[in-house]
PDB file of N, CA and C in Angstrom:
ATOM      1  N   UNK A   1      -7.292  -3.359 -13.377  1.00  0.00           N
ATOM      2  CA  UNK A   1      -6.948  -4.201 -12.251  1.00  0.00           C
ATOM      3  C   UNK A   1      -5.841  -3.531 -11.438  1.00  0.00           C
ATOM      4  N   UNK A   2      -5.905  -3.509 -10.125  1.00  0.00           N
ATOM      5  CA  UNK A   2      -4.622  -3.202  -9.345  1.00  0.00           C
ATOM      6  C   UNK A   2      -4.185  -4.329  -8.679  1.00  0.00           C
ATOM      7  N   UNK A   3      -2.943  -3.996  -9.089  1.00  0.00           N
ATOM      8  CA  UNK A   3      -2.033  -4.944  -8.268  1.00  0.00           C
ATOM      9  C   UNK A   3      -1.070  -4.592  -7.131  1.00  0.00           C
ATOM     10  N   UNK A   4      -0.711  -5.827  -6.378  1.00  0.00           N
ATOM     11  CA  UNK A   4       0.126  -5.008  -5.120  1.00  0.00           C
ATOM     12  C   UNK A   4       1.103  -6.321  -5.009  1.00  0.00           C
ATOM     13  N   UNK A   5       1.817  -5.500  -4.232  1.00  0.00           N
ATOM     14  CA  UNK A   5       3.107  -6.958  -3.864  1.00  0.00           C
ATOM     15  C   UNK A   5       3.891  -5.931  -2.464  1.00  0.00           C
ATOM     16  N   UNK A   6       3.945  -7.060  -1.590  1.00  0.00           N
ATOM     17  CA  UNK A   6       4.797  -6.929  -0.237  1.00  0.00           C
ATOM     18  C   UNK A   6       6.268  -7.578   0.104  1.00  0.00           C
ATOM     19  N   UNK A   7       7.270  -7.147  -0.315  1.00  0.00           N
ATOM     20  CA  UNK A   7       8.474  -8.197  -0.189  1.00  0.00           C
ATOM     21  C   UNK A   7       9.059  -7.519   1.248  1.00  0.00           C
ATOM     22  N   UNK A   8       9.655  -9.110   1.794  1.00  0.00           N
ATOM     23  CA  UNK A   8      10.199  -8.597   3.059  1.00  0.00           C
ATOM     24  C   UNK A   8      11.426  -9.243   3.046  1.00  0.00           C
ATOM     25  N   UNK A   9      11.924  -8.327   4.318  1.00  0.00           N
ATOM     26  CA  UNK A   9      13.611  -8.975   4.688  1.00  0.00           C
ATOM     27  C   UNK A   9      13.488  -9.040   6.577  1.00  0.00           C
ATOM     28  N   UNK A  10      13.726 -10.129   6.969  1.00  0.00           N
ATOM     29  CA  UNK A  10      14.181 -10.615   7.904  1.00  0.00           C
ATOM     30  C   UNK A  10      12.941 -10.488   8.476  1.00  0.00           C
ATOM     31  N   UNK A  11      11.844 -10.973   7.967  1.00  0.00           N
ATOM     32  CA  UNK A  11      10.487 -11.039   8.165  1.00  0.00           C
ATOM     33  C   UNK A  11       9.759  -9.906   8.584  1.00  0.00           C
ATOM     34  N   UNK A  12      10.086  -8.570   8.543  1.00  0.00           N
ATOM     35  CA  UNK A  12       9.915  -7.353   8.503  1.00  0.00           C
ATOM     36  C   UNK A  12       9.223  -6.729   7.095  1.00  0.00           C
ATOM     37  N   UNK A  13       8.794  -5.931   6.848  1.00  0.00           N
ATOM     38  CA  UNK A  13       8.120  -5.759   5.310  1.00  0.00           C
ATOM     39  C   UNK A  13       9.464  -4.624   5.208  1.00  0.00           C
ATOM     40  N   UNK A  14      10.151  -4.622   3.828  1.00  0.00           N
ATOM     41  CA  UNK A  14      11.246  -3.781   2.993  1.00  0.00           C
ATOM     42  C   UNK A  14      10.841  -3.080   1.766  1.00  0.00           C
ATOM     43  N   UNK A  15       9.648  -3.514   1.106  1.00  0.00           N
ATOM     44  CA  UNK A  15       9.265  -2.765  -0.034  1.00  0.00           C
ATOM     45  C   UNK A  15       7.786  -3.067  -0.227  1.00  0.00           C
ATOM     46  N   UNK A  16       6.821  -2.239  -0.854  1.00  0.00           N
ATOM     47  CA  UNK A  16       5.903  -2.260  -1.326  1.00  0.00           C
ATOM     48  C   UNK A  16       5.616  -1.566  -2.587  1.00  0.00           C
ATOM     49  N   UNK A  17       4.848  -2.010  -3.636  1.00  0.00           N
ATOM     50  CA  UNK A  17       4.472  -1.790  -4.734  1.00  0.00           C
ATOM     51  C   UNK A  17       3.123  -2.094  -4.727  1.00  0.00           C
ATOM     52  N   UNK A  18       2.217  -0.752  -5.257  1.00  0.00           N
ATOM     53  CA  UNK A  18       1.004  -1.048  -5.374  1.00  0.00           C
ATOM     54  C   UNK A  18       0.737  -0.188  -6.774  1.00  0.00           C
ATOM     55  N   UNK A  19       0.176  -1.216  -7.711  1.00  0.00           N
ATOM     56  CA  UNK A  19      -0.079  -0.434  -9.141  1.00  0.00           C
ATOM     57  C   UNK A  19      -1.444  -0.379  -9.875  1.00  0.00           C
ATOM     58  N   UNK A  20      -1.869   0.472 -10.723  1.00  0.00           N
ATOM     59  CA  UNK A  20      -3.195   0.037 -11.406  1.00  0.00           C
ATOM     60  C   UNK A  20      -4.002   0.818 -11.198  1.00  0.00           C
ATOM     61  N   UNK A  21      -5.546   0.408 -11.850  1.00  0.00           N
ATOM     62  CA  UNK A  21      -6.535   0.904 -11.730  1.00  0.00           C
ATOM     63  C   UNK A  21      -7.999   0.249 -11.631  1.00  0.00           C
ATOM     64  N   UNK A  22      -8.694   0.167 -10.490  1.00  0.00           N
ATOM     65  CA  UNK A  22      -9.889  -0.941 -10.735  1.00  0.00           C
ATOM     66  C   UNK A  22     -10.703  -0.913 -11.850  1.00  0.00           C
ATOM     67  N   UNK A  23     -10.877   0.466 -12.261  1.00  0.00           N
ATOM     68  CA  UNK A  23     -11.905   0.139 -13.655  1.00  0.00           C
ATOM     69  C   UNK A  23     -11.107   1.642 -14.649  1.00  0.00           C
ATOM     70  N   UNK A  24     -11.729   1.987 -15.778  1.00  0.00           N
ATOM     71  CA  UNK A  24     -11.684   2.748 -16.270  1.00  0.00           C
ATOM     72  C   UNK A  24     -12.573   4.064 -15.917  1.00  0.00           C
ATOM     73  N   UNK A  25     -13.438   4.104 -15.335  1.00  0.00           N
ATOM     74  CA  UNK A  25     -14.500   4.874 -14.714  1.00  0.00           C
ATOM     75  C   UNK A  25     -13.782   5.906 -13.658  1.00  0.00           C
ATOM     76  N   UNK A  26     -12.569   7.140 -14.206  1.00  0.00           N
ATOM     77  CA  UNK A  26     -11.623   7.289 -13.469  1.00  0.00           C
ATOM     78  C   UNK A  26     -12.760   8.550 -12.363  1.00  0.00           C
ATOM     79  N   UNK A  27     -12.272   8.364 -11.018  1.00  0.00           N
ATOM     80  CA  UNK A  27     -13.105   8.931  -9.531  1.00  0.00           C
ATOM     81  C   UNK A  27     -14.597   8.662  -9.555  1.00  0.00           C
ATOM     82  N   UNK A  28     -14.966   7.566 -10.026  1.00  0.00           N
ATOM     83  CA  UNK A  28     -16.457   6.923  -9.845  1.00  0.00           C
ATOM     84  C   UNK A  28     -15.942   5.733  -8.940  1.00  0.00           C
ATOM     85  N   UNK A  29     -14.842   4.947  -9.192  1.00  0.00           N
ATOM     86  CA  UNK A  29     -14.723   3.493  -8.800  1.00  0.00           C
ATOM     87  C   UNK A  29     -14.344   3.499  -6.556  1.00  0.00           C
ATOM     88  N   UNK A  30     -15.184   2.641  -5.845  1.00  0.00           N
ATOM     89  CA  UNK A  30     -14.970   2.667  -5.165  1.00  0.00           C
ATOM     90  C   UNK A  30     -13.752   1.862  -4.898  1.00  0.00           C
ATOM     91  N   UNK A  31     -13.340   1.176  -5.303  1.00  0.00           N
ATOM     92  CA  UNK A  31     -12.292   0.491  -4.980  1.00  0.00           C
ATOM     93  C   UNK A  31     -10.753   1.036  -5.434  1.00  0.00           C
ATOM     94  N   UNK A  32     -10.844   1.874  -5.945  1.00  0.00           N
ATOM     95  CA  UNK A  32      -9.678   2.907  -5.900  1.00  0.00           C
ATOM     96  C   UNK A  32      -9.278   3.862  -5.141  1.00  0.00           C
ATOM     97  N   UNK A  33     -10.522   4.458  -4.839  1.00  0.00           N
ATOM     98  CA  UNK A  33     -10.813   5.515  -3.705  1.00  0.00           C
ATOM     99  C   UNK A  33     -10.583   4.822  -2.495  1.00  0.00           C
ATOM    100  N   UNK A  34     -10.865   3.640  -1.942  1.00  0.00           N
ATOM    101  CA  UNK A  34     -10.689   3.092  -0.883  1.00  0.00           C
ATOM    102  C   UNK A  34      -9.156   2.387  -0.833  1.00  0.00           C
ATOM    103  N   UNK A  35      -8.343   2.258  -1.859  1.00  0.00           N
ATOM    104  CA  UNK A  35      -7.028   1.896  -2.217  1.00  0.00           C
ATOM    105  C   UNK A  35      -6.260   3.277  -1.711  1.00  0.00           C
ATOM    106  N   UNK A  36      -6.816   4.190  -2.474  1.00  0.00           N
ATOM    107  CA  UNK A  36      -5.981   5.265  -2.419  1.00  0.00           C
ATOM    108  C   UNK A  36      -5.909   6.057  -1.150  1.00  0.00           C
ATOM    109  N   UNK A  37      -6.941   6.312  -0.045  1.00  0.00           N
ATOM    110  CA  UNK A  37      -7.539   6.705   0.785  1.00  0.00           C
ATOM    111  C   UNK A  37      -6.652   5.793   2.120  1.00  0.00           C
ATOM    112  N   UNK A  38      -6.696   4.049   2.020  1.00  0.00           N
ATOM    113  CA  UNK A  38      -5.514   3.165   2.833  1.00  0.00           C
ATOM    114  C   UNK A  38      -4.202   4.038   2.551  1.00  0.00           C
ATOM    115  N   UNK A  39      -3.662   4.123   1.079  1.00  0.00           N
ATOM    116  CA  UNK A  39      -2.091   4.660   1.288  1.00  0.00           C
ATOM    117  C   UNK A  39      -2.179   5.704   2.040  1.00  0.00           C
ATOM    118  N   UNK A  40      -2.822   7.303   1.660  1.00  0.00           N
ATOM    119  CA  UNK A  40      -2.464   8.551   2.092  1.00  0.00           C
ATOM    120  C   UNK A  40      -2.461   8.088   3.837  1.00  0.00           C
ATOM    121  N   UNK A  41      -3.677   7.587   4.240  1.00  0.00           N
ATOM    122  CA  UNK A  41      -3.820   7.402   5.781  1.00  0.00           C
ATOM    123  C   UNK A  41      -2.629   6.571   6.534  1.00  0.00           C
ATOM    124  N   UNK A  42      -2.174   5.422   5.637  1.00  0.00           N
ATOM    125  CA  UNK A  42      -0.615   5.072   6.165  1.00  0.00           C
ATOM    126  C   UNK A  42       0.496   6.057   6.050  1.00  0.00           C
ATOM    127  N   UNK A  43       0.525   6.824   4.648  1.00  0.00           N
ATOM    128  CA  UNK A  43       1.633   8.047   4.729  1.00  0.00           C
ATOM    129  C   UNK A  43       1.730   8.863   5.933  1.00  0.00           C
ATOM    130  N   UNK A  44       0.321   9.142   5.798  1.00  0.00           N
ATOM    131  CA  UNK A  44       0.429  10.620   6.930  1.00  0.00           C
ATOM    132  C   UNK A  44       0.512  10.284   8.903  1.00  0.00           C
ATOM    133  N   UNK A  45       0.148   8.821   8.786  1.00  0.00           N
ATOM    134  CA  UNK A  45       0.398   8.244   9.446  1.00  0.00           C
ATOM    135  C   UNK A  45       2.209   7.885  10.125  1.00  0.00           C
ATOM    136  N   UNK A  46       2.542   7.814   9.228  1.00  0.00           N
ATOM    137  CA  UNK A  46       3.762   7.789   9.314  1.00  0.00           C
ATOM    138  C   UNK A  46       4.541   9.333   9.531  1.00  0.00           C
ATOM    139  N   UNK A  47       4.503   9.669   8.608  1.00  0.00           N
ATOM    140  CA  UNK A  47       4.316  11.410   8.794  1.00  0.00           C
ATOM    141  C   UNK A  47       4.072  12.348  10.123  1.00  0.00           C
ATOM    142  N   UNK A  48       2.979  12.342  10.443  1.00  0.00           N
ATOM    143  CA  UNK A  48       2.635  12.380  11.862  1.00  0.00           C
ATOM    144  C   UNK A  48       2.872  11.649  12.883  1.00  0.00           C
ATOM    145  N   UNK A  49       3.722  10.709  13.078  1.00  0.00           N
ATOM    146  CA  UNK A  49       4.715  10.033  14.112  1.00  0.00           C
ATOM    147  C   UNK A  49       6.422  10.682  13.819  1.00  0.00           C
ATOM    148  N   UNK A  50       6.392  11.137  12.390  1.00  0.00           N
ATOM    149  CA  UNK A  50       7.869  11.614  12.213  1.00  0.00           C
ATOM    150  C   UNK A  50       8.341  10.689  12.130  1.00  0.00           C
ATOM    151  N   UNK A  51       8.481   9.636  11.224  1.00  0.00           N
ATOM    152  CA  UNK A  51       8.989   8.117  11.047  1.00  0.00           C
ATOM    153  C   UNK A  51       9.174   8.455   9.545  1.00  0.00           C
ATOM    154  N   UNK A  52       8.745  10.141   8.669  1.00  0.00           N
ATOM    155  CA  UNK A  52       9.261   9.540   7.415  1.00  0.00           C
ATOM    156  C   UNK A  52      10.762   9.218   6.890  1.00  0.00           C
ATOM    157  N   UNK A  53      11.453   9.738   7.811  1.00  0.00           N
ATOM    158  CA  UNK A  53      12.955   9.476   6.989  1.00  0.00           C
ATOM    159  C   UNK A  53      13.241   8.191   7.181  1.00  0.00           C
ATOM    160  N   UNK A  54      12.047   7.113   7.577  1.00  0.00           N
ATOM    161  CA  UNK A  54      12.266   5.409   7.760  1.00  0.00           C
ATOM    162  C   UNK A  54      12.067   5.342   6.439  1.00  0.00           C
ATOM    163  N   UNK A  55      11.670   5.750   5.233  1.00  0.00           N
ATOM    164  CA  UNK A  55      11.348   5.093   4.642  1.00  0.00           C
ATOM    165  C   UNK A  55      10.878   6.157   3.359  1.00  0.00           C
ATOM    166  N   UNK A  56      11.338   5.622   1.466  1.00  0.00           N
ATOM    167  CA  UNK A  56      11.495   6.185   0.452  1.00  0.00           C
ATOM    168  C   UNK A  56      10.406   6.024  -0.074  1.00  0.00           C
ATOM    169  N   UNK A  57       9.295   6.943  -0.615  1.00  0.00           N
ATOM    170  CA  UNK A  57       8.404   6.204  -1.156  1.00  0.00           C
ATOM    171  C   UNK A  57       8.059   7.396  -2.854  1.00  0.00           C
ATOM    172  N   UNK A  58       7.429   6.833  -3.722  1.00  0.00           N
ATOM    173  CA  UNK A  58       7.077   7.661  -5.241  1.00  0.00           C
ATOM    174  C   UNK A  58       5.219   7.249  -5.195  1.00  0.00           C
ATOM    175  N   UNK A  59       4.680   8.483  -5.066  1.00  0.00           N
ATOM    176  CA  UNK A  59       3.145   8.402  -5.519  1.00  0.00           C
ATOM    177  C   UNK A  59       2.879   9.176  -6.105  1.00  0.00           C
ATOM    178  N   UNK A  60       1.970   8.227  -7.109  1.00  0.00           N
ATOM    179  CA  UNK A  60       1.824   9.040  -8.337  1.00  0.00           C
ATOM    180  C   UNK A  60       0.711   8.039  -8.824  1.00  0.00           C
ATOM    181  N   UNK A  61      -0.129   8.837 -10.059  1.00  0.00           N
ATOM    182  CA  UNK A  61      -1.461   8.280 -10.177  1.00  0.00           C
ATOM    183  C   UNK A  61      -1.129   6.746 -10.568  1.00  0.00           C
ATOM    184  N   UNK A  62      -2.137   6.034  -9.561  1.00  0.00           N
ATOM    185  CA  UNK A  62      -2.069   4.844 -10.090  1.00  0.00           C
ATOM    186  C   UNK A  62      -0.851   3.705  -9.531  1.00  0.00           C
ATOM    187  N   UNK A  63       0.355   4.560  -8.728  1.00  0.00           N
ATOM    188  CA  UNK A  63       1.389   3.816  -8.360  1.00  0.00           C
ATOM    189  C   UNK A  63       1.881   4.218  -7.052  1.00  0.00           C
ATOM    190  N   UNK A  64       2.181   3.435  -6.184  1.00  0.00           N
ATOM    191  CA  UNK A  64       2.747   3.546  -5.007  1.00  0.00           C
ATOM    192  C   UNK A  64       3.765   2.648  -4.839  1.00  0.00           C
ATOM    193  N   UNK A  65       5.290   3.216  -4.836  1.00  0.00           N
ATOM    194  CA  UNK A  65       6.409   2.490  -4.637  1.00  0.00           C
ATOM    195  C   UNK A  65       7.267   2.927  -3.862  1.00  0.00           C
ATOM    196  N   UNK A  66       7.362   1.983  -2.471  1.00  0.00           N
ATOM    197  CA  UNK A  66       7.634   2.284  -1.012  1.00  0.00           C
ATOM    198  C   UNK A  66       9.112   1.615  -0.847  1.00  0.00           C
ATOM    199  N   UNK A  67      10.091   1.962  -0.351  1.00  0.00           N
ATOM    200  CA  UNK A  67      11.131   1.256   0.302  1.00  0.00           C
ATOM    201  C   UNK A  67      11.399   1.794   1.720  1.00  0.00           C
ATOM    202  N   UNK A  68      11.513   1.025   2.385  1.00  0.00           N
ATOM    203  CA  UNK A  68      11.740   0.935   4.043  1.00  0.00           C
ATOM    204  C   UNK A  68      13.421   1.163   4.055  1.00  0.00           C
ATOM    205  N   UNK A  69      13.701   2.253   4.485  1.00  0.00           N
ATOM    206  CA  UNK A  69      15.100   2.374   4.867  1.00  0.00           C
ATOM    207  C   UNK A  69      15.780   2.093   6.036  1.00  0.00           C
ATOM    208  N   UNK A  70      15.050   2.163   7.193  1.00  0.00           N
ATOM    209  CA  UNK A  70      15.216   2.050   8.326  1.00  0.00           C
ATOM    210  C   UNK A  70      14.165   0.954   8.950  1.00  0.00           C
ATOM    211  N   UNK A  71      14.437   0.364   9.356  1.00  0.00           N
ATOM    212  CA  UNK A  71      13.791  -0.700   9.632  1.00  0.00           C
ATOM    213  C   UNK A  71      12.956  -0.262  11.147  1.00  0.00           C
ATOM    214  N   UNK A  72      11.638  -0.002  11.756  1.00  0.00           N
ATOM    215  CA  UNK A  72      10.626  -0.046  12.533  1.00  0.00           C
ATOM    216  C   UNK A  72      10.006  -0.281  12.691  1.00  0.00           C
ATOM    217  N   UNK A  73       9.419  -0.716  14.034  1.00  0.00           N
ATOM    218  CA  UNK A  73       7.910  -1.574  14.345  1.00  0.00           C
ATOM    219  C   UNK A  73       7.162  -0.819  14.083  1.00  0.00           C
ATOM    220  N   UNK A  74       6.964   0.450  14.655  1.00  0.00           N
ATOM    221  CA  UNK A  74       5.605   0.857  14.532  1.00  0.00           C
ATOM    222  C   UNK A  74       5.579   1.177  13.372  1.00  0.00           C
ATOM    223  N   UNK A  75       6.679   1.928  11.906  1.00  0.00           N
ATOM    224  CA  UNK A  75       6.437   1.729  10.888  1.00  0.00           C
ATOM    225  C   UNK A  75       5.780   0.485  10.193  1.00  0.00           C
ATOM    226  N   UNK A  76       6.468  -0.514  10.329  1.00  0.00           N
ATOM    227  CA  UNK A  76       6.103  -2.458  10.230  1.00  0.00           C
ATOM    228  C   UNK A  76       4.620  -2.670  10.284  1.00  0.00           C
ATOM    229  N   UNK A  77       4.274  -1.859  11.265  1.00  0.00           N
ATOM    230  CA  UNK A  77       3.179  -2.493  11.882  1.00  0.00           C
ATOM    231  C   UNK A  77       1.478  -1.245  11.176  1.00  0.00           C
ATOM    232  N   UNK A  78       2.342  -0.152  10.578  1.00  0.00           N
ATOM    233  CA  UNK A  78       1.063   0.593   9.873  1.00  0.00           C
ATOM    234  C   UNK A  78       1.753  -0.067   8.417  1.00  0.00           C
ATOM    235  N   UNK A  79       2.655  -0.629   7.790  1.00  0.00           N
ATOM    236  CA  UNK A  79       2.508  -0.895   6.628  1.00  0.00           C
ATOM    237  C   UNK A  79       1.244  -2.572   6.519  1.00  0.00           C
ATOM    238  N   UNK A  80       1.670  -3.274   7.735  1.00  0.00           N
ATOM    239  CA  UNK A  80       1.000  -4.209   7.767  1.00  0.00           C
ATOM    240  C   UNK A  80      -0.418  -4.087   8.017  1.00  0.00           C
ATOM    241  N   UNK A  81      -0.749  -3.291   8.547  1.00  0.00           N
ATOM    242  CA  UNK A  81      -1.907  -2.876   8.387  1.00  0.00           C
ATOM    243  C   UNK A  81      -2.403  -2.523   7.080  1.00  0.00           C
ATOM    244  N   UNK A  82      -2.037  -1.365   6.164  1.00  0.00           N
ATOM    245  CA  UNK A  82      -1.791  -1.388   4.770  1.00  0.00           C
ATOM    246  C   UNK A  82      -2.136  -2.509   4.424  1.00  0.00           C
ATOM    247  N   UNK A  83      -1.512  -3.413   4.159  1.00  0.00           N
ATOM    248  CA  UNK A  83      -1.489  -5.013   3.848  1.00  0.00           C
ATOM    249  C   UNK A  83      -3.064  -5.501   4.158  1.00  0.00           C
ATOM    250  N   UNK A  84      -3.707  -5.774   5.384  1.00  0.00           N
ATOM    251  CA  UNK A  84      -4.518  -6.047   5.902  1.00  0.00           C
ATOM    252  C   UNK A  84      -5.578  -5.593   5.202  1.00  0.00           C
ATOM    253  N   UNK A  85      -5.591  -4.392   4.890  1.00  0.00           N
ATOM    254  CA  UNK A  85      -6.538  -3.594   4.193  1.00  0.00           C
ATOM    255  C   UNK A  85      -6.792  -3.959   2.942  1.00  0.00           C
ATOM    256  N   UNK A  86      -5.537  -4.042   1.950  1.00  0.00           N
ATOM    257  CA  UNK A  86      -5.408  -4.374   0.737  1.00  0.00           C
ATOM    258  C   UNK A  86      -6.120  -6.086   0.827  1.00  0.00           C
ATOM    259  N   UNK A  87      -5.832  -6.760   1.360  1.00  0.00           N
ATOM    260  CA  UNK A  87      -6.404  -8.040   1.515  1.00  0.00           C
ATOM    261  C   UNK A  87      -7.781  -7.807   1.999  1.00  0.00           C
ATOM    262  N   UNK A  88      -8.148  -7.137   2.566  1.00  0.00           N
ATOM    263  CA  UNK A  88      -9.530  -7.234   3.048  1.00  0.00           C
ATOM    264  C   UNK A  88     -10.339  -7.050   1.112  1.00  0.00           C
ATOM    265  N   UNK A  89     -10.227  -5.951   1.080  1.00  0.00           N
ATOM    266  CA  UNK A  89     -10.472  -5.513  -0.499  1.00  0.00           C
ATOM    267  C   UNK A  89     -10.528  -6.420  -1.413  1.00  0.00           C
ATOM    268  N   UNK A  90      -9.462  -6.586  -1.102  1.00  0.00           N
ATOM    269  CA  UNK A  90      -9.389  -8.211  -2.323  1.00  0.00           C
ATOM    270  C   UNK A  90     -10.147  -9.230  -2.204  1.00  0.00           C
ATOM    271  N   UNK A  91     -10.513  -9.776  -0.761  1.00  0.00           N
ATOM    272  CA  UNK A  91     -11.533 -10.430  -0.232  1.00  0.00           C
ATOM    273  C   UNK A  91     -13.041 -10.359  -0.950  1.00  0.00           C
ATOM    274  N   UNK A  92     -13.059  -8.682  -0.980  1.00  0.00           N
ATOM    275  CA  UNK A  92     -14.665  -8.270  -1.213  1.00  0.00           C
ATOM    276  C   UNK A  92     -14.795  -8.093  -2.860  1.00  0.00           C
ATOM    277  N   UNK A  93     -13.786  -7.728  -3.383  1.00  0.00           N
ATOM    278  CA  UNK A  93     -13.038  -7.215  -5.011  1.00  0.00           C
ATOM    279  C   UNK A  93     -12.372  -8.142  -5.632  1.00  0.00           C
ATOM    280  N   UNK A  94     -12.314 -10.012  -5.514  1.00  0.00           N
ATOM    281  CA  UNK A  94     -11.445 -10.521  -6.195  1.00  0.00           C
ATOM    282  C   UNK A  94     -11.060 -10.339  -7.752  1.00  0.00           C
ATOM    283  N   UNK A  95     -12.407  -9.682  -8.435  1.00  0.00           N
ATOM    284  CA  UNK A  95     -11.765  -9.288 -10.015  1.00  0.00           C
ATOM    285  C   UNK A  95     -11.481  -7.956 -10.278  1.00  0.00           C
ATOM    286  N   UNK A  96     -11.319  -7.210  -9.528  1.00  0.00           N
ATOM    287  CA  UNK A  96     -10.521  -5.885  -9.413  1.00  0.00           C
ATOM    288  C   UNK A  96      -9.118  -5.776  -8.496  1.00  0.00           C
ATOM    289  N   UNK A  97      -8.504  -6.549  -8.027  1.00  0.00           N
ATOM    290  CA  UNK A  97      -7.413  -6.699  -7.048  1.00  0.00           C
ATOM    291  C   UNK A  97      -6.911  -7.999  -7.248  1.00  0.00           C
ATOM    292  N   UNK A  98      -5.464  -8.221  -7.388  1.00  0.00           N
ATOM    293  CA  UNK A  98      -4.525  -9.511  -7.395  1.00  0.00           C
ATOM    294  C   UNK A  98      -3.393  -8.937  -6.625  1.00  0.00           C
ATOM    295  N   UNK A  99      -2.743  -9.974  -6.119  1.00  0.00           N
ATOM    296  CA  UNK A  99      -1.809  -9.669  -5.137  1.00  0.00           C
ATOM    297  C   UNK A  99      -0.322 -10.883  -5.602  1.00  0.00           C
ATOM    298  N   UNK A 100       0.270 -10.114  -5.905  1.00  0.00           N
ATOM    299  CA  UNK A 100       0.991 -10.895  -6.313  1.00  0.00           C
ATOM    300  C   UNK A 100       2.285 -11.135  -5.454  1.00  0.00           C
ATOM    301  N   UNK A 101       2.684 -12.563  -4.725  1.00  0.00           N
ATOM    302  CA  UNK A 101       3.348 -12.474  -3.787  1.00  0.00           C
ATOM    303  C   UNK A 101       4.349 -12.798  -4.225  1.00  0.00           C
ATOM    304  N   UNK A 102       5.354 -12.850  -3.367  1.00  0.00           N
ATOM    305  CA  UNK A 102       7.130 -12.730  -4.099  1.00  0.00           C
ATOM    306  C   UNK A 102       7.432 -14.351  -3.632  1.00  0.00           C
TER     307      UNK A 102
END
């Protein structure tokens, strides 16, 4: 199962945590690949605007743990997207994805 959680400050998103694995079937499962495939495209996203020193993040198999240092919209607004995505998934994946809100 992967899990994710979005905590915010001053209604802005400040941290993200996304953990897990949809199945044991490790690079068969689509819903990992499509997990994993949302982060890199928000990273590099960010990356390629030059917005990373907004923000601390650790990836590593299975875990994505983000802190927002600098507070930005257009950062704000590709993590929320992120978000969007992860919920869409969950939508289509409810027993492979929980979202656990703060």
């Amino acid at each position: 199962m992967i899990s994710y959680q979005f905590r915010y400050e001053n209604a802005m998103i400040k941290s993200i945590e996304i953990k897990g694995h949809a199945s044991s079937d490790y690079g068969n499962d689509i819903v990992c690949a499509s997990i994993s495939t949302a982060i890199i495209v928000t990273l590099n996203a960010i990356n390629k605007l030059k917005l990373e020193e907004s923000i601390s993040f650790k990836l590593d198999e299975g875990l994505l743990d983000l802190t927002v240092k600098v507070f930005n919209e257009t950062v704000n607004a590709l993590l929320e997207n992120l978000q969007y995505t992860l919920h869409e998934l969950k939508e289509q994946y409810p027993k492979k994805i929980i979202n656990y809100k703060e």
